[in-house]
C-alpha atoms as a PDB file:
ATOM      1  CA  UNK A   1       0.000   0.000   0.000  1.00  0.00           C
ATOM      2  CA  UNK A   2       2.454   2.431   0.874  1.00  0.00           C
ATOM      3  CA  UNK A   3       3.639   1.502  -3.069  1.00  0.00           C
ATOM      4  CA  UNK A   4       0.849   2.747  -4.673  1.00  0.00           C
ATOM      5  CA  UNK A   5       0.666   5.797  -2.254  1.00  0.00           C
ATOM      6  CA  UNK A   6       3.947   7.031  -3.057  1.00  0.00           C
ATOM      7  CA  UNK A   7       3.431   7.002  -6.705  1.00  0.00           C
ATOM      8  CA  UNK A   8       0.067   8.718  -5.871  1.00  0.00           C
ATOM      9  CA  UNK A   9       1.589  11.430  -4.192  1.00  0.00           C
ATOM     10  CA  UNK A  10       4.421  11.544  -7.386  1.00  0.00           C
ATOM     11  CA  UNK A  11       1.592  11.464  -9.858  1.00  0.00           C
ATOM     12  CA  UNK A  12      -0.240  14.352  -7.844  1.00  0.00           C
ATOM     13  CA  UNK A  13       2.843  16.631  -7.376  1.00  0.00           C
ATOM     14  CA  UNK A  14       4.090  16.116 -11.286  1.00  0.00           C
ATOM     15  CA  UNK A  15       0.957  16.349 -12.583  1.00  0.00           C
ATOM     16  CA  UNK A  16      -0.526  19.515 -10.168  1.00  0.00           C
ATOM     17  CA  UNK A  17      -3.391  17.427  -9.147  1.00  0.00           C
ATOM     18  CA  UNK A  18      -5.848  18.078  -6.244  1.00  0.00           C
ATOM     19  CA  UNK A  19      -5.012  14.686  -4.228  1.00  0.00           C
ATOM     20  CA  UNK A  20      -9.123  14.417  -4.024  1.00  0.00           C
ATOM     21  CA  UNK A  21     -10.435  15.661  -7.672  1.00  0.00           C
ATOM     22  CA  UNK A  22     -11.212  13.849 -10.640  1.00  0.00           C
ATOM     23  CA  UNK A  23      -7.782  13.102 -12.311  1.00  0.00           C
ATOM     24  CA  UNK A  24      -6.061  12.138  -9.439  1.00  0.00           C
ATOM     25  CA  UNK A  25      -9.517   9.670  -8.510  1.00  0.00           C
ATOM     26  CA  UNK A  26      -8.930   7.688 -12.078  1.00  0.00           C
ATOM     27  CA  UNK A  27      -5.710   7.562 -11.730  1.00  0.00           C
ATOM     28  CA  UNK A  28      -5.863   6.155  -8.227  1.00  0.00           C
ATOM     29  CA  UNK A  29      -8.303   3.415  -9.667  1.00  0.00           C
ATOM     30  CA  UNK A  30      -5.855   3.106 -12.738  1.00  0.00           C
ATOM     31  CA  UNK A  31      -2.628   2.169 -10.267  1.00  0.00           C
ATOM     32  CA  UNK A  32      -5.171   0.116  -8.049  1.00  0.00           C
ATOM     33  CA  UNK A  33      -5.946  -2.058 -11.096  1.00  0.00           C
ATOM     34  CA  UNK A  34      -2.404  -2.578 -12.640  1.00  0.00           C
ATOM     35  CA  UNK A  35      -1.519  -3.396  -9.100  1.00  0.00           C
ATOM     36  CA  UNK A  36      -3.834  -5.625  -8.564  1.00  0.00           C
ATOM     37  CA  UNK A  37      -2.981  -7.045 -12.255  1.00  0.00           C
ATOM     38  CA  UNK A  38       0.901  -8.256 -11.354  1.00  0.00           C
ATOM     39  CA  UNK A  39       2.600  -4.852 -11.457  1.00  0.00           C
ATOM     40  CA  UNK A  40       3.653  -4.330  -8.165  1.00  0.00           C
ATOM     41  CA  UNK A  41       7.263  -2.262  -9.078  1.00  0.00           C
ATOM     42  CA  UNK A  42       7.460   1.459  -7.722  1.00  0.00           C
ATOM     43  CA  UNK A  43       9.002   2.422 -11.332  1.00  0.00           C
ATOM     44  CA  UNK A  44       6.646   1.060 -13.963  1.00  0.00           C
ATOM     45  CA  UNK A  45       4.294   1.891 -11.563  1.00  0.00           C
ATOM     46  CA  UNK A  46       4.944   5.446 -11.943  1.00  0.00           C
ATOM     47  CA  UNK A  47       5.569   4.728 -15.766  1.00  0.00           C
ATOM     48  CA  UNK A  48       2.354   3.303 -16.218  1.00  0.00           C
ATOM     49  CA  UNK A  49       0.732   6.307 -14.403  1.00  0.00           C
ATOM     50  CA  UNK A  50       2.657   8.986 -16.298  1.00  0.00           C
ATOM     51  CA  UNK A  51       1.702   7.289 -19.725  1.00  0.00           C
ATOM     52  CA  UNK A  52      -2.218   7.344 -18.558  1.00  0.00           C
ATOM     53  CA  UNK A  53      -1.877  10.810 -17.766  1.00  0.00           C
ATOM     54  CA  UNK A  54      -0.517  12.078 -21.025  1.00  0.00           C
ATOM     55  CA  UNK A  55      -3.086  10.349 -23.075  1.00  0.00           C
ATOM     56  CA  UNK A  56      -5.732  11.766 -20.466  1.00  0.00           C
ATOM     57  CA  UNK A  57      -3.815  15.448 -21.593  1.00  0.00           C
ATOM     58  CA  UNK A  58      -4.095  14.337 -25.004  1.00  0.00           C
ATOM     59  CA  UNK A  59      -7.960  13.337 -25.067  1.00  0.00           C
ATOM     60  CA  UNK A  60      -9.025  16.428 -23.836  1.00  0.00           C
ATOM     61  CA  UNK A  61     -11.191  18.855 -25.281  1.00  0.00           C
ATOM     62  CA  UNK A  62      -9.303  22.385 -25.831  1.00  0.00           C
END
């Protein structure tokens, strides 16, 4: 748990996320699943959850 916290908390800071609004609430269910899934390493943890943001970024309406 404290894994997928500390990537959280990366995510949040990189990103400029509110800890409790919307981005940062899909991307806490993102990491929960590929957790859950096998990936359990800090780093492609925090891969995985960069990638997800950037096509979140790229998918939204300007």
């Amino acid at each position: 748990m404290a894994r997928l916290q500390r990537v959280f908390d990366t995510l949040c800071i990189e990103q400029g996320w509110a800890r409790d609004g919307e981005p940062a609430r899909r991307h806490a269910r993102m990491l929960i699943d590929d957790y859950l899934a096998g990936n359990t390493s800090e780093g492609r943890l925090l891969i995985a959850g960069r990638a997800f943001a950037e096509r979140l970024r790229r998918n939204m309406p300007r």
